[in-house]
C-alpha atoms as a PDB file:
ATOM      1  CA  UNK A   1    -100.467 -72.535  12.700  1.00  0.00           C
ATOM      2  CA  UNK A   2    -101.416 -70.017  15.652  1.00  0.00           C
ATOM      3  CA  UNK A   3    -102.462 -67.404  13.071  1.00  0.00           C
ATOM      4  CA  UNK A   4    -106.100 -67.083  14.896  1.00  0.00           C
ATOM      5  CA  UNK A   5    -104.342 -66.545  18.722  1.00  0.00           C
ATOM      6  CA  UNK A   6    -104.082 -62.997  19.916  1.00  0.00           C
ATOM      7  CA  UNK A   7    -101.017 -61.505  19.882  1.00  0.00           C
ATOM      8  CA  UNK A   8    -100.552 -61.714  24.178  1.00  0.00           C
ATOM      9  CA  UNK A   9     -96.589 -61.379  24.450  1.00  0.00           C
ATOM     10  CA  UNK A  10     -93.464 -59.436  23.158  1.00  0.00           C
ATOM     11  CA  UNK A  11     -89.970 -60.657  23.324  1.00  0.00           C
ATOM     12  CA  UNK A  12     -86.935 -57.812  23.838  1.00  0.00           C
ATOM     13  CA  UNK A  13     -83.721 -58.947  23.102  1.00  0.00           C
ATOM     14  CA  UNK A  14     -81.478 -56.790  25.264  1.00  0.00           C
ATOM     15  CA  UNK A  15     -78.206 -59.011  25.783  1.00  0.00           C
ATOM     16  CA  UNK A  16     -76.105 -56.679  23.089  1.00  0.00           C
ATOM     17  CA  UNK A  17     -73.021 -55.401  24.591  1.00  0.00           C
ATOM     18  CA  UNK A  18     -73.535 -51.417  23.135  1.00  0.00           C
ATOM     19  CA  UNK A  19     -70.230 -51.703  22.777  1.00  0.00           C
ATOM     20  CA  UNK A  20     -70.541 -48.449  20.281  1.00  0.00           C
ATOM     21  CA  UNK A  21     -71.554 -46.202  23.718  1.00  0.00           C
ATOM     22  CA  UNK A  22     -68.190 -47.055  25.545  1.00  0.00           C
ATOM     23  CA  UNK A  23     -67.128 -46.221  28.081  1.00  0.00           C
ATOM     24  CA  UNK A  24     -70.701 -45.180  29.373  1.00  0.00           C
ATOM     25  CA  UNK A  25     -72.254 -49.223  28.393  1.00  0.00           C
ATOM     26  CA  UNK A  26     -69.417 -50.372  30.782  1.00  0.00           C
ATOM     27  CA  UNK A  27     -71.426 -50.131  33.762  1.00  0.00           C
ATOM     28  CA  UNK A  28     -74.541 -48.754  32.496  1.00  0.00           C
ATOM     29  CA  UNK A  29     -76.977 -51.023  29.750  1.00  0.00           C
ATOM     30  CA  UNK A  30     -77.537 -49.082  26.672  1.00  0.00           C
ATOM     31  CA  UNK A  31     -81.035 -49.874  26.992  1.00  0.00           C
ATOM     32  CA  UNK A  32     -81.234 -48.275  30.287  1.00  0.00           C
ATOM     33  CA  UNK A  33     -79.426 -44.946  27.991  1.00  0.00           C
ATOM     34  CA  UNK A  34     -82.236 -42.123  28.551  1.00  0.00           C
ATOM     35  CA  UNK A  35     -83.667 -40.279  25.927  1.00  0.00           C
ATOM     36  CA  UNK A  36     -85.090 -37.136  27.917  1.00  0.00           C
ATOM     37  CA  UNK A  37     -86.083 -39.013  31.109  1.00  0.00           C
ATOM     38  CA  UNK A  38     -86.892 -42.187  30.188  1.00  0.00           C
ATOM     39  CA  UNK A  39     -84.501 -44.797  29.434  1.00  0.00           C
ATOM     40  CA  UNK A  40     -84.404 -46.436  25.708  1.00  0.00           C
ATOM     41  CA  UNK A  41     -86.212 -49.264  26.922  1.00  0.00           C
ATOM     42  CA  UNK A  42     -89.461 -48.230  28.775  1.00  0.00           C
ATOM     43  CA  UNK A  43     -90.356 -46.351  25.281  1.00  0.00           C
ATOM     44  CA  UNK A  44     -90.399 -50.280  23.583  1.00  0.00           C
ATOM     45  CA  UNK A  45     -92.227 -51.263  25.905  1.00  0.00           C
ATOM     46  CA  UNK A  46     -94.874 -48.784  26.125  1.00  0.00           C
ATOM     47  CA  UNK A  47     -94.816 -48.993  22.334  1.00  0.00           C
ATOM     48  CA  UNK A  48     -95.741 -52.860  23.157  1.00  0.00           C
ATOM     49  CA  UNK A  49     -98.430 -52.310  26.223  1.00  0.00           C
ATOM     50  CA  UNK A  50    -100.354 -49.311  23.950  1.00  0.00           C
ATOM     51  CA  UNK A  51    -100.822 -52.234  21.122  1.00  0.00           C
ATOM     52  CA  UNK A  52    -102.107 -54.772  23.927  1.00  0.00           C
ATOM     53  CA  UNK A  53     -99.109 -56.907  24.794  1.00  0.00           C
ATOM     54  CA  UNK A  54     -99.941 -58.613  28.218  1.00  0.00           C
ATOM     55  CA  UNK A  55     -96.536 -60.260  28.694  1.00  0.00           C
ATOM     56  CA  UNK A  56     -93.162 -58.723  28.454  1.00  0.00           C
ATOM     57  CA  UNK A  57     -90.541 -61.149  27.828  1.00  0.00           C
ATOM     58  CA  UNK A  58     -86.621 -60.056  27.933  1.00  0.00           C
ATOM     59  CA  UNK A  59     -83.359 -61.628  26.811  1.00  0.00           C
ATOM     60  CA  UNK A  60     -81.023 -60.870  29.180  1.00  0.00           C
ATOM     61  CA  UNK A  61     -77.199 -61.256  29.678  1.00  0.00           C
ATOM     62  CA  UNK A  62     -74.375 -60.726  31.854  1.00  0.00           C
ATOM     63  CA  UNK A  63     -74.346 -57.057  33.715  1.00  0.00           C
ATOM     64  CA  UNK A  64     -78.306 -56.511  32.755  1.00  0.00           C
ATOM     65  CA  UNK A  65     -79.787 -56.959  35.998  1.00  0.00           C
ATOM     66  CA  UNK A  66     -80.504 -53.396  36.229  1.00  0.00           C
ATOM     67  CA  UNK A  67     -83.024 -53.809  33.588  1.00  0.00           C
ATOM     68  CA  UNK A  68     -85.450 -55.881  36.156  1.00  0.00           C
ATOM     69  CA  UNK A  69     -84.598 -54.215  38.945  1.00  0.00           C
ATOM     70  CA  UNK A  70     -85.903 -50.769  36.799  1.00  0.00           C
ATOM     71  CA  UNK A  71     -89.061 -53.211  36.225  1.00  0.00           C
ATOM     72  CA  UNK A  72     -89.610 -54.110  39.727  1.00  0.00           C
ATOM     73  CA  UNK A  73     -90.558 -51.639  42.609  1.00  0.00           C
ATOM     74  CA  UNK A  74     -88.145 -49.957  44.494  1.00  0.00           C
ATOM     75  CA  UNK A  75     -88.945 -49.963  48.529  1.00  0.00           C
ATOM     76  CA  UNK A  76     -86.554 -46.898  50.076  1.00  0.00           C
ATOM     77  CA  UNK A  77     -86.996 -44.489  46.909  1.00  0.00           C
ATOM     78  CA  UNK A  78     -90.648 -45.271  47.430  1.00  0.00           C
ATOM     79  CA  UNK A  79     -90.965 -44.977  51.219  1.00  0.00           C
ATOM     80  CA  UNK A  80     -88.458 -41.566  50.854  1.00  0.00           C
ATOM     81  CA  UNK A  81     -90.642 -40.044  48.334  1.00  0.00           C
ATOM     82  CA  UNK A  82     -93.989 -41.090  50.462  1.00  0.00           C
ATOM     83  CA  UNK A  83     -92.227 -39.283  53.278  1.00  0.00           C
ATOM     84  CA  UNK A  84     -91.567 -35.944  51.619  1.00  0.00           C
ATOM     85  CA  UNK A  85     -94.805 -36.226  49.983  1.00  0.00           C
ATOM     86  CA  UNK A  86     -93.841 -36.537  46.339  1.00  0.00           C
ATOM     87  CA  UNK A  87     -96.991 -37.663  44.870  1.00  0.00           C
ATOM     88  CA  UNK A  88     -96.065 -37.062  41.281  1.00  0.00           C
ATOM     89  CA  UNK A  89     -92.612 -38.648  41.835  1.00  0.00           C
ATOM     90  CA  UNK A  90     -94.764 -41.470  43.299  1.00  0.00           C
ATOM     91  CA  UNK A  91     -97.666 -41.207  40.646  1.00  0.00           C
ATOM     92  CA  UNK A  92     -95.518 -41.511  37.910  1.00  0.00           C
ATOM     93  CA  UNK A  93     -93.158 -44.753  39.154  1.00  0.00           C
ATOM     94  CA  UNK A  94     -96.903 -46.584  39.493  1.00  0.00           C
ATOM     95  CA  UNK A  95     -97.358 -46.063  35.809  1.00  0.00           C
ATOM     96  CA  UNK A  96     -94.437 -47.515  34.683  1.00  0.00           C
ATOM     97  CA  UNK A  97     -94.588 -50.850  36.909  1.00  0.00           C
ATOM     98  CA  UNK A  98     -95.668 -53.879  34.656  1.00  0.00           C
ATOM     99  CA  UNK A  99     -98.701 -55.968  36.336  1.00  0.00           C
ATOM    100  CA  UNK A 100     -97.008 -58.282  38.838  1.00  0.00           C
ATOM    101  CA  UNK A 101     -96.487 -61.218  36.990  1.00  0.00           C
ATOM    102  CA  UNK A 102     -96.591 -59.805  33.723  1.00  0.00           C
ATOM    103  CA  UNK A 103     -92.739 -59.857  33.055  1.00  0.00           C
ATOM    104  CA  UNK A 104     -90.053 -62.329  32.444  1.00  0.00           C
ATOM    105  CA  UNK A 105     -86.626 -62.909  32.323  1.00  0.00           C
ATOM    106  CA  UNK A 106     -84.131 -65.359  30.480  1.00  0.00           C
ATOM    107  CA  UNK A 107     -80.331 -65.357  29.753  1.00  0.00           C
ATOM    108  CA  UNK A 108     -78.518 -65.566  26.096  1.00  0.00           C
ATOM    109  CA  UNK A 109     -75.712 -66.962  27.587  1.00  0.00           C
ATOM    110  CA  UNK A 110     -73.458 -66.233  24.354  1.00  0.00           C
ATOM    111  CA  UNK A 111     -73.724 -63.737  21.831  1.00  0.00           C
ATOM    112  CA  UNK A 112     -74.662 -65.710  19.181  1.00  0.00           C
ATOM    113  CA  UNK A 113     -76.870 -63.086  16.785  1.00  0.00           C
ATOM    114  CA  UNK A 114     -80.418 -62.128  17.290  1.00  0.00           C
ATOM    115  CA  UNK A 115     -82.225 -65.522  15.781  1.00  0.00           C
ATOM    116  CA  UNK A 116     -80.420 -66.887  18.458  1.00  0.00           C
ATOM    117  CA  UNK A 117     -81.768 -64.419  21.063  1.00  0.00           C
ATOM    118  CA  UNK A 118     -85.162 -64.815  20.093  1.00  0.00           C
ATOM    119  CA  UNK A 119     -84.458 -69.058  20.156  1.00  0.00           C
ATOM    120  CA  UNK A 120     -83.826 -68.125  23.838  1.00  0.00           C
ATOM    121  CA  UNK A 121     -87.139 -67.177  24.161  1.00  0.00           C
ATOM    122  CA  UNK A 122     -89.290 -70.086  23.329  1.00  0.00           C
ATOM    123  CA  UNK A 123     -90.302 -71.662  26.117  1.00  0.00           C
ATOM    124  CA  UNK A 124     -91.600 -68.458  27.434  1.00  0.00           C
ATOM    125  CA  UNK A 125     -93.614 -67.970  24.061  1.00  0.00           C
ATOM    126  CA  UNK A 126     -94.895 -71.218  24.050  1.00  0.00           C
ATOM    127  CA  UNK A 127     -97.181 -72.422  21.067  1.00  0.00           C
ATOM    128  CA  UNK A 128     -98.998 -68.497  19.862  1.00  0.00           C
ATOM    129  CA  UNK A 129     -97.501 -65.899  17.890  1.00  0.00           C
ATOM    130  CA  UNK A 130     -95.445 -63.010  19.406  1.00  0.00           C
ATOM    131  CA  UNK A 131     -94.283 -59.575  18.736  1.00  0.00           C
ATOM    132  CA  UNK A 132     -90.402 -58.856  18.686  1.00  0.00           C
ATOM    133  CA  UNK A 133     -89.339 -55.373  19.411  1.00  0.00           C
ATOM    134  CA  UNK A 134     -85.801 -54.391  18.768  1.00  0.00           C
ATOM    135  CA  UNK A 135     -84.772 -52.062  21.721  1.00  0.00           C
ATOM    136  CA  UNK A 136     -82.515 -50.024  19.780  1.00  0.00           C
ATOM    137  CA  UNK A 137     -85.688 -48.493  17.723  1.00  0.00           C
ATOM    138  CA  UNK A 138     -87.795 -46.235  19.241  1.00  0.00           C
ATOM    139  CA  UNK A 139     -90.489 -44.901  17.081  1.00  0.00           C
ATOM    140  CA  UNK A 140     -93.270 -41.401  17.169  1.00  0.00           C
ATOM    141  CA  UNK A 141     -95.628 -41.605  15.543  1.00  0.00           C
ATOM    142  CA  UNK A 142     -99.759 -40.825  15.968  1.00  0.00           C
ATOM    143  CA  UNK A 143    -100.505 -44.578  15.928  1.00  0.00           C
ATOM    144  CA  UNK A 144     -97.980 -46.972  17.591  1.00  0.00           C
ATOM    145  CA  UNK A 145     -95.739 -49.014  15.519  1.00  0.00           C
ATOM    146  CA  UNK A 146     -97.106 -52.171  16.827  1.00  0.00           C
ATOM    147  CA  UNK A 147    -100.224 -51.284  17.334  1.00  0.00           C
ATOM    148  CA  UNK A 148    -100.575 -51.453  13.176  1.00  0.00           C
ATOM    149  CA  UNK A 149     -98.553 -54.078  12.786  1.00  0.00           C
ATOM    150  CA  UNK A 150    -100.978 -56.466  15.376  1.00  0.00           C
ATOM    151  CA  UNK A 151    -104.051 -54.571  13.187  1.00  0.00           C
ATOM    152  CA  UNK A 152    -102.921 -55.991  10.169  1.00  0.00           C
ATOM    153  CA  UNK A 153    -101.928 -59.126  11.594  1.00  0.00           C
ATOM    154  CA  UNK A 154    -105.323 -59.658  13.085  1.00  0.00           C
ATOM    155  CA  UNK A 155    -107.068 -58.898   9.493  1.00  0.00           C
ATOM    156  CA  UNK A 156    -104.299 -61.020   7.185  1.00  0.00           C
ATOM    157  CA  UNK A 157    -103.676 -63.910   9.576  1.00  0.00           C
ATOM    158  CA  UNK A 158     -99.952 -63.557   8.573  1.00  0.00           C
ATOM    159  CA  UNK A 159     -96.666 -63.183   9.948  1.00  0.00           C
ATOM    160  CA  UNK A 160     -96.613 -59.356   9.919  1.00  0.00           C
ATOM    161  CA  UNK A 161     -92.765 -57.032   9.723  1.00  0.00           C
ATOM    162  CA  UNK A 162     -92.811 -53.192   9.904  1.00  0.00           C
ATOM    163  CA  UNK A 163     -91.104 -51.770   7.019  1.00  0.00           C
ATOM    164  CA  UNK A 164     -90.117 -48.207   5.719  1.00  0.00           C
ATOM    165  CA  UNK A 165     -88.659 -46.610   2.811  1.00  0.00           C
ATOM    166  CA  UNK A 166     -85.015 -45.319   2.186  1.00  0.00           C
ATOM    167  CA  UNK A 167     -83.209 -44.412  -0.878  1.00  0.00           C
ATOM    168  CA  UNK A 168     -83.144 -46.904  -3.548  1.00  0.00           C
ATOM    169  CA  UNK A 169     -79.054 -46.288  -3.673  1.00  0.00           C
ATOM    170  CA  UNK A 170     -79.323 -47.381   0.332  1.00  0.00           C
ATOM    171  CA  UNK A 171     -81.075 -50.481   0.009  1.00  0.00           C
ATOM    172  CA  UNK A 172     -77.814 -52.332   0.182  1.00  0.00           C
ATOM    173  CA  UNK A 173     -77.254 -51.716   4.014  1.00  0.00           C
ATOM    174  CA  UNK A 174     -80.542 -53.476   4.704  1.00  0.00           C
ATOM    175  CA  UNK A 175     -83.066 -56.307   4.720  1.00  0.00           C
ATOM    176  CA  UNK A 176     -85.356 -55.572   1.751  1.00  0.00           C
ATOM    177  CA  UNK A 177     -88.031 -57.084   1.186  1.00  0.00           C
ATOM    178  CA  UNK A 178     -90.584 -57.948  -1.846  1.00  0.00           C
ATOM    179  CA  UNK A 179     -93.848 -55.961  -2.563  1.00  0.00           C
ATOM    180  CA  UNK A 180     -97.250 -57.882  -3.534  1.00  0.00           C
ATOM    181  CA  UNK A 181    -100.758 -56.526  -3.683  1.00  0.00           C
ATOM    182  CA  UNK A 182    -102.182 -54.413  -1.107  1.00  0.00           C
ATOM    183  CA  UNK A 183    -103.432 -55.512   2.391  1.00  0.00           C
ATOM    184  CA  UNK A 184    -104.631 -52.863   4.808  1.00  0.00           C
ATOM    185  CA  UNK A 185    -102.285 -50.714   5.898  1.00  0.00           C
ATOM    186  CA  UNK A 186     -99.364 -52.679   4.103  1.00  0.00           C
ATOM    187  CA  UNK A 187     -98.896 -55.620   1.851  1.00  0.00           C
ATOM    188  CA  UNK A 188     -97.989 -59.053   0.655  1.00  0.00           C
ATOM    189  CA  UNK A 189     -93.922 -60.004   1.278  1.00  0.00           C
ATOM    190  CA  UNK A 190     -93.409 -61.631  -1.906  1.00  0.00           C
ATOM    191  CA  UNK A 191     -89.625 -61.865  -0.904  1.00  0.00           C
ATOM    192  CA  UNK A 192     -87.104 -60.665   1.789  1.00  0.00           C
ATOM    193  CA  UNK A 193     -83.254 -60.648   0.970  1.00  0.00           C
ATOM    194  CA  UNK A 194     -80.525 -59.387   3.631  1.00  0.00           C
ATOM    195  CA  UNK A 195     -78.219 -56.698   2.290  1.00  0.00           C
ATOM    196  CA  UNK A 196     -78.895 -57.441  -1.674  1.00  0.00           C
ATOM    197  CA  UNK A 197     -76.001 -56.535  -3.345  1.00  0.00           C
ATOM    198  CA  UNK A 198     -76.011 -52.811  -4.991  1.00  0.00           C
ATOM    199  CA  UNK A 199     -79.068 -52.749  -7.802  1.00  0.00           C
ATOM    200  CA  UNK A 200     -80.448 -55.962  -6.986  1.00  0.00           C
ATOM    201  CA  UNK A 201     -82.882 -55.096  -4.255  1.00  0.00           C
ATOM    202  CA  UNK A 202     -86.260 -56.285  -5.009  1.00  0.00           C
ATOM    203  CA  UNK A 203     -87.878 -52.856  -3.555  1.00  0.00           C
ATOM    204  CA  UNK A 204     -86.978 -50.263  -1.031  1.00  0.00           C
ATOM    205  CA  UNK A 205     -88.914 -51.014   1.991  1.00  0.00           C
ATOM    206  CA  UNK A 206     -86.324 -52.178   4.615  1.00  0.00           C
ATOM    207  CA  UNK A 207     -86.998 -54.006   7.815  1.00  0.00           C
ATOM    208  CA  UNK A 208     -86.811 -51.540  10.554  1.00  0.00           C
ATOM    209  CA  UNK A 209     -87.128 -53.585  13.842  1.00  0.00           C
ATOM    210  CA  UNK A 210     -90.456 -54.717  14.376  1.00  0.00           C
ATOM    211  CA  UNK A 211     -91.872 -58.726  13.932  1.00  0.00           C
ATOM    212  CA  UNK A 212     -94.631 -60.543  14.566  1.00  0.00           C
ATOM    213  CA  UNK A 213     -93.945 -64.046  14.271  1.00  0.00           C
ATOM    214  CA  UNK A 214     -95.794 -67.509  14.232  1.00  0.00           C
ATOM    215  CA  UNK A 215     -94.292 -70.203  17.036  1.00  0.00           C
ATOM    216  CA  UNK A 216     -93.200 -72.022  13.838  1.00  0.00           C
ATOM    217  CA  UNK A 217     -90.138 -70.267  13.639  1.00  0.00           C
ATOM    218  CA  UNK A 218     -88.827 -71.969  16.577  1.00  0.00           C
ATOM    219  CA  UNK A 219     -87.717 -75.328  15.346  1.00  0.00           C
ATOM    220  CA  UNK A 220     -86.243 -73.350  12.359  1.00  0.00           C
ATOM    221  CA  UNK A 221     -84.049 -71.334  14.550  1.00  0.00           C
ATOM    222  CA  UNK A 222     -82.922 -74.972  16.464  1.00  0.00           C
ATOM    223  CA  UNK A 223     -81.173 -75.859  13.440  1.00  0.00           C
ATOM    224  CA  UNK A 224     -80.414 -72.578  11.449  1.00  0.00           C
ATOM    225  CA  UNK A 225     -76.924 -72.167  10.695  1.00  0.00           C
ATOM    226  CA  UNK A 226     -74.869 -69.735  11.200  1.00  0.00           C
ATOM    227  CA  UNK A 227     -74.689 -66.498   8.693  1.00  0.00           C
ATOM    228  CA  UNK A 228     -73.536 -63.226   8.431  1.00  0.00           C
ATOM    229  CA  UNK A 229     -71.154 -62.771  11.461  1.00  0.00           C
ATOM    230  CA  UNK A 230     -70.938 -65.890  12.137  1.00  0.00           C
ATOM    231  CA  UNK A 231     -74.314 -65.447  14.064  1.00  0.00           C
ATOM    232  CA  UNK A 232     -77.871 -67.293  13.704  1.00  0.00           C
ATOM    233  CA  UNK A 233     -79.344 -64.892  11.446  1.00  0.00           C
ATOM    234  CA  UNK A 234     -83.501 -64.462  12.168  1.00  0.00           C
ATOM    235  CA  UNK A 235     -83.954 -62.936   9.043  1.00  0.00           C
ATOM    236  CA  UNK A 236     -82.291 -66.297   7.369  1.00  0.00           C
ATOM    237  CA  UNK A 237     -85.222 -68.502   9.274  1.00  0.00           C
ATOM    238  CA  UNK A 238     -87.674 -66.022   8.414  1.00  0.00           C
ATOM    239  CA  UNK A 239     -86.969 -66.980   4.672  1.00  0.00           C
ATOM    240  CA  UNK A 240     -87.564 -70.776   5.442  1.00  0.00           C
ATOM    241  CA  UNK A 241     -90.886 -70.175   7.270  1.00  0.00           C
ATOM    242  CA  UNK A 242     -91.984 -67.803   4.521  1.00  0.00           C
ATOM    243  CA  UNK A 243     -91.959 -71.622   2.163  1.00  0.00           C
ATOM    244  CA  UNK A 244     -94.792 -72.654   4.575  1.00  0.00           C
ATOM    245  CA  UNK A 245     -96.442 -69.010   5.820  1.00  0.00           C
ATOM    246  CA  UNK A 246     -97.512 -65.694   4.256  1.00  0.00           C
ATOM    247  CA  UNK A 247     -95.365 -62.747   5.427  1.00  0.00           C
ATOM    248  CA  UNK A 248     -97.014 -59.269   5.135  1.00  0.00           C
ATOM    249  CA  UNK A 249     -95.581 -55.901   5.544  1.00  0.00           C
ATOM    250  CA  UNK A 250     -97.233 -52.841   7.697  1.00  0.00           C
ATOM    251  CA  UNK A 251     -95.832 -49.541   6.493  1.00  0.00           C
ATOM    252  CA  UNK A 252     -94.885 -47.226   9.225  1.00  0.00           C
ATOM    253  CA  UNK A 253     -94.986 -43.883   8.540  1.00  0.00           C
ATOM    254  CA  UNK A 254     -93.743 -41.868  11.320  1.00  0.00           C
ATOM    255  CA  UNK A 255     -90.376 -41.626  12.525  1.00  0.00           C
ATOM    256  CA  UNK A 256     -87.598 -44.067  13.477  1.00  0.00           C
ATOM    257  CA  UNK A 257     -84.196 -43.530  15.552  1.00  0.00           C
ATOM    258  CA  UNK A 258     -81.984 -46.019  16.159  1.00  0.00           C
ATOM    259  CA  UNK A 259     -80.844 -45.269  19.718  1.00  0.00           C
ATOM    260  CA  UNK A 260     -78.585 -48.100  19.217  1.00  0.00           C
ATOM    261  CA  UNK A 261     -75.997 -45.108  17.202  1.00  0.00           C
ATOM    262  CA  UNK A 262     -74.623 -42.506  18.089  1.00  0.00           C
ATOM    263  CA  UNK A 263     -76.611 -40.035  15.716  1.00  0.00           C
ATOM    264  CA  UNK A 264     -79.954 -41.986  16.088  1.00  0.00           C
ATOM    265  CA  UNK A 265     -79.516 -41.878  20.079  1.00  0.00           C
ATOM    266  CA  UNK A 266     -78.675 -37.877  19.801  1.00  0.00           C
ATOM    267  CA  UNK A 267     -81.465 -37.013  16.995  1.00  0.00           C
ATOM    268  CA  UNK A 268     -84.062 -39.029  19.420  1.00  0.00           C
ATOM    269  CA  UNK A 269     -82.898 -36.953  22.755  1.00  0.00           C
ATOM    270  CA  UNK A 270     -84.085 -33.474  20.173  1.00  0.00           C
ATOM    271  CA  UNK A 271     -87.315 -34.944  18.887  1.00  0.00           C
ATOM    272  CA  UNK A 272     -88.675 -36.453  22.042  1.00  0.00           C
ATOM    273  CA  UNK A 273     -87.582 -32.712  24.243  1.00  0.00           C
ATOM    274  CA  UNK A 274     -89.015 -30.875  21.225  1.00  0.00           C
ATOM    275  CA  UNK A 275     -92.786 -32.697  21.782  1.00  0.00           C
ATOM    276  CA  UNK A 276     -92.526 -32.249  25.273  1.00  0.00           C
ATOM    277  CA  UNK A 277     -94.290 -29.016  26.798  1.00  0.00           C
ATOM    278  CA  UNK A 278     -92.356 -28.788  29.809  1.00  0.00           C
ATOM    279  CA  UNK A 279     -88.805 -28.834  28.111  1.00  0.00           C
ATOM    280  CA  UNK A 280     -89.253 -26.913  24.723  1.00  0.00           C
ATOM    281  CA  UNK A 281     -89.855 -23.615  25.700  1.00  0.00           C
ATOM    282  CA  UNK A 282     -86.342 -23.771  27.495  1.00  0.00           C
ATOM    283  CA  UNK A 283     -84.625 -25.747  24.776  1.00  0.00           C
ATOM    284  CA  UNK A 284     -86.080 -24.534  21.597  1.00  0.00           C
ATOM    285  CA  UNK A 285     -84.471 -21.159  21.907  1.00  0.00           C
ATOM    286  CA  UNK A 286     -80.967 -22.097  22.517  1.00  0.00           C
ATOM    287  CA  UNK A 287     -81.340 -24.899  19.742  1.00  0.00           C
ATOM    288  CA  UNK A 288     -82.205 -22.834  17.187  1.00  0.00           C
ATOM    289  CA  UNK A 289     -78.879 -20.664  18.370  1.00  0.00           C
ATOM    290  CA  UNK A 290     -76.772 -23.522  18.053  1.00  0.00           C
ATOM    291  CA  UNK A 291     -78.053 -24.574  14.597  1.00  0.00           C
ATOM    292  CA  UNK A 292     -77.380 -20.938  13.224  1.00  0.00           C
ATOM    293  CA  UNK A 293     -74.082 -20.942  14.724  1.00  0.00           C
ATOM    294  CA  UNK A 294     -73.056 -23.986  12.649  1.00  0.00           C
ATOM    295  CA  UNK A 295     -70.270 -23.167   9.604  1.00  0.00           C
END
């Protein structure tokens, strides 16, 4: 095992279709969607870079290019903003550019589930553990998702999954997983089950988007079979690999939208205007008038 290696790089799958933002996701990636000003993505990432990931791996597909040109710089915006002297414009593209070198790039060439995504992915991991951030969850909270998650991961030496609560009647909808004894800011996975069926679930912490995983999962993902959806389920290898390796759970606290929904995408656009200084004077006002005015 890799247990001891630093956590250095993060893989984003972001090959899904967003087929539930037609027709906007039909020339536009929903990961490039903005919440505010910033597009769905670059909040992942900075999730990833504030908890010390070096190297930014992404799973690409067809009509996602514009996710590494965003990545990359941009000569004539640059050279127009240098020439009306837009240093704040200018200031602010510099601190979103990755170190050159820093990001990388592979194709899922068919939608094939997200263990199948992250399978993609392996010769750019190479033999160390890796975070996985789902680019449909962005998260606010004080401390970063991640950042706890490679915290606890660093003081249990195991494969580490954020987790939060929901309604024990809800735990159906979800992967669920087992709770053991205490471990810093989370605890021993003493099982994980996709979607248990109604008042089975073993708990009611669900999975919500957030890995890190040991290189071992790899050849488990060569030869997984298909599952639910016909896809290559990861949660499916992550129950083989939990035979040979502890799992642990960190338990995130703050809050969770799933940009990747209508709702989720909507209720993230509020919360993220609302913490901004610049933007809530103007929108908390007429807000507040709208929520009164509802029947």
């Amino acid at each position: 095992m890799s247990q001891t290696r630093k956590v250095r790089k993060a893989v984003f799958p972001v090959a899904g279709l967003g087929t539930r933002f037609l027709p906007a996701t039909k020339a536009v990636p929903k990961e490039m969607l903005t919440v505010v000003d910033k597009p769905v993505i670059q909040y992942v990432v900075d999730e990833a870079l504030d908890a010390g990931i070096e190297h930014l791996i992404f799973v690409t597909g067809r009509s996602k290019a514009v996710i590494e040109d965003y990545f990359d710089i941009q000569v004539e915006l640059e050279q127009t903003l240098r020439q009306r002297n837009k240093t704040a414009e200018l200031t602010l593209l510099d601190s979103i550019l990755p170190v050159a070198g820093s990001t990388s790039f592979t194709r899922q060439q068919e939608p094939l589930g997200l263990g199948h995504a992250v399978w993609c992915a392996r010769e750019l991991v190479g033999p160390e553990p890796f975070a996985l951030l789902l680019p449909d969850m962005i998260m606010k909270a004080e401390k970063g998702c991640m950042k706890g998650m490679v915290e606890l991961f660093e003081q249990s030496g195991a494969n580490v999954v954020a987790v939060e609560e929901c309604a024990p009647d809800q735990a159906h909808k979800y992967g669920i997983v087992g709770v053991g004894e205490a471990i810093g800011e989370g605890f021993a996975i003493t099982k994980m089950v996709e979607k248990p069926a109604p008042g089975t679930a073993p708990s009611n912490f669900f999975i919500n988007g957030r890995y890190i995983l040991q290189p071992e999962i790899f050849p488990i993902l060569s030869t997984q079979e298909r599952g639910a959806g016909n896809e290559i389920q990861l949660t499916d290898a992550m129950v083989k690999l939990a035979d040979s390796q502890k799992f642990a759970a960190y338990h995130f606290k703050g809050e969770t939208y799933d940009c990747g929904a209508k709702d989720g995408f909507i209720l993230a656009n509020i919360a993220f205007a609302l913490a901004r200084g610049d933007i809530r004077p103007s929108v908390e006002g007429p807000l507040r008038a709208l929520v009164a005015g509802l029947k």
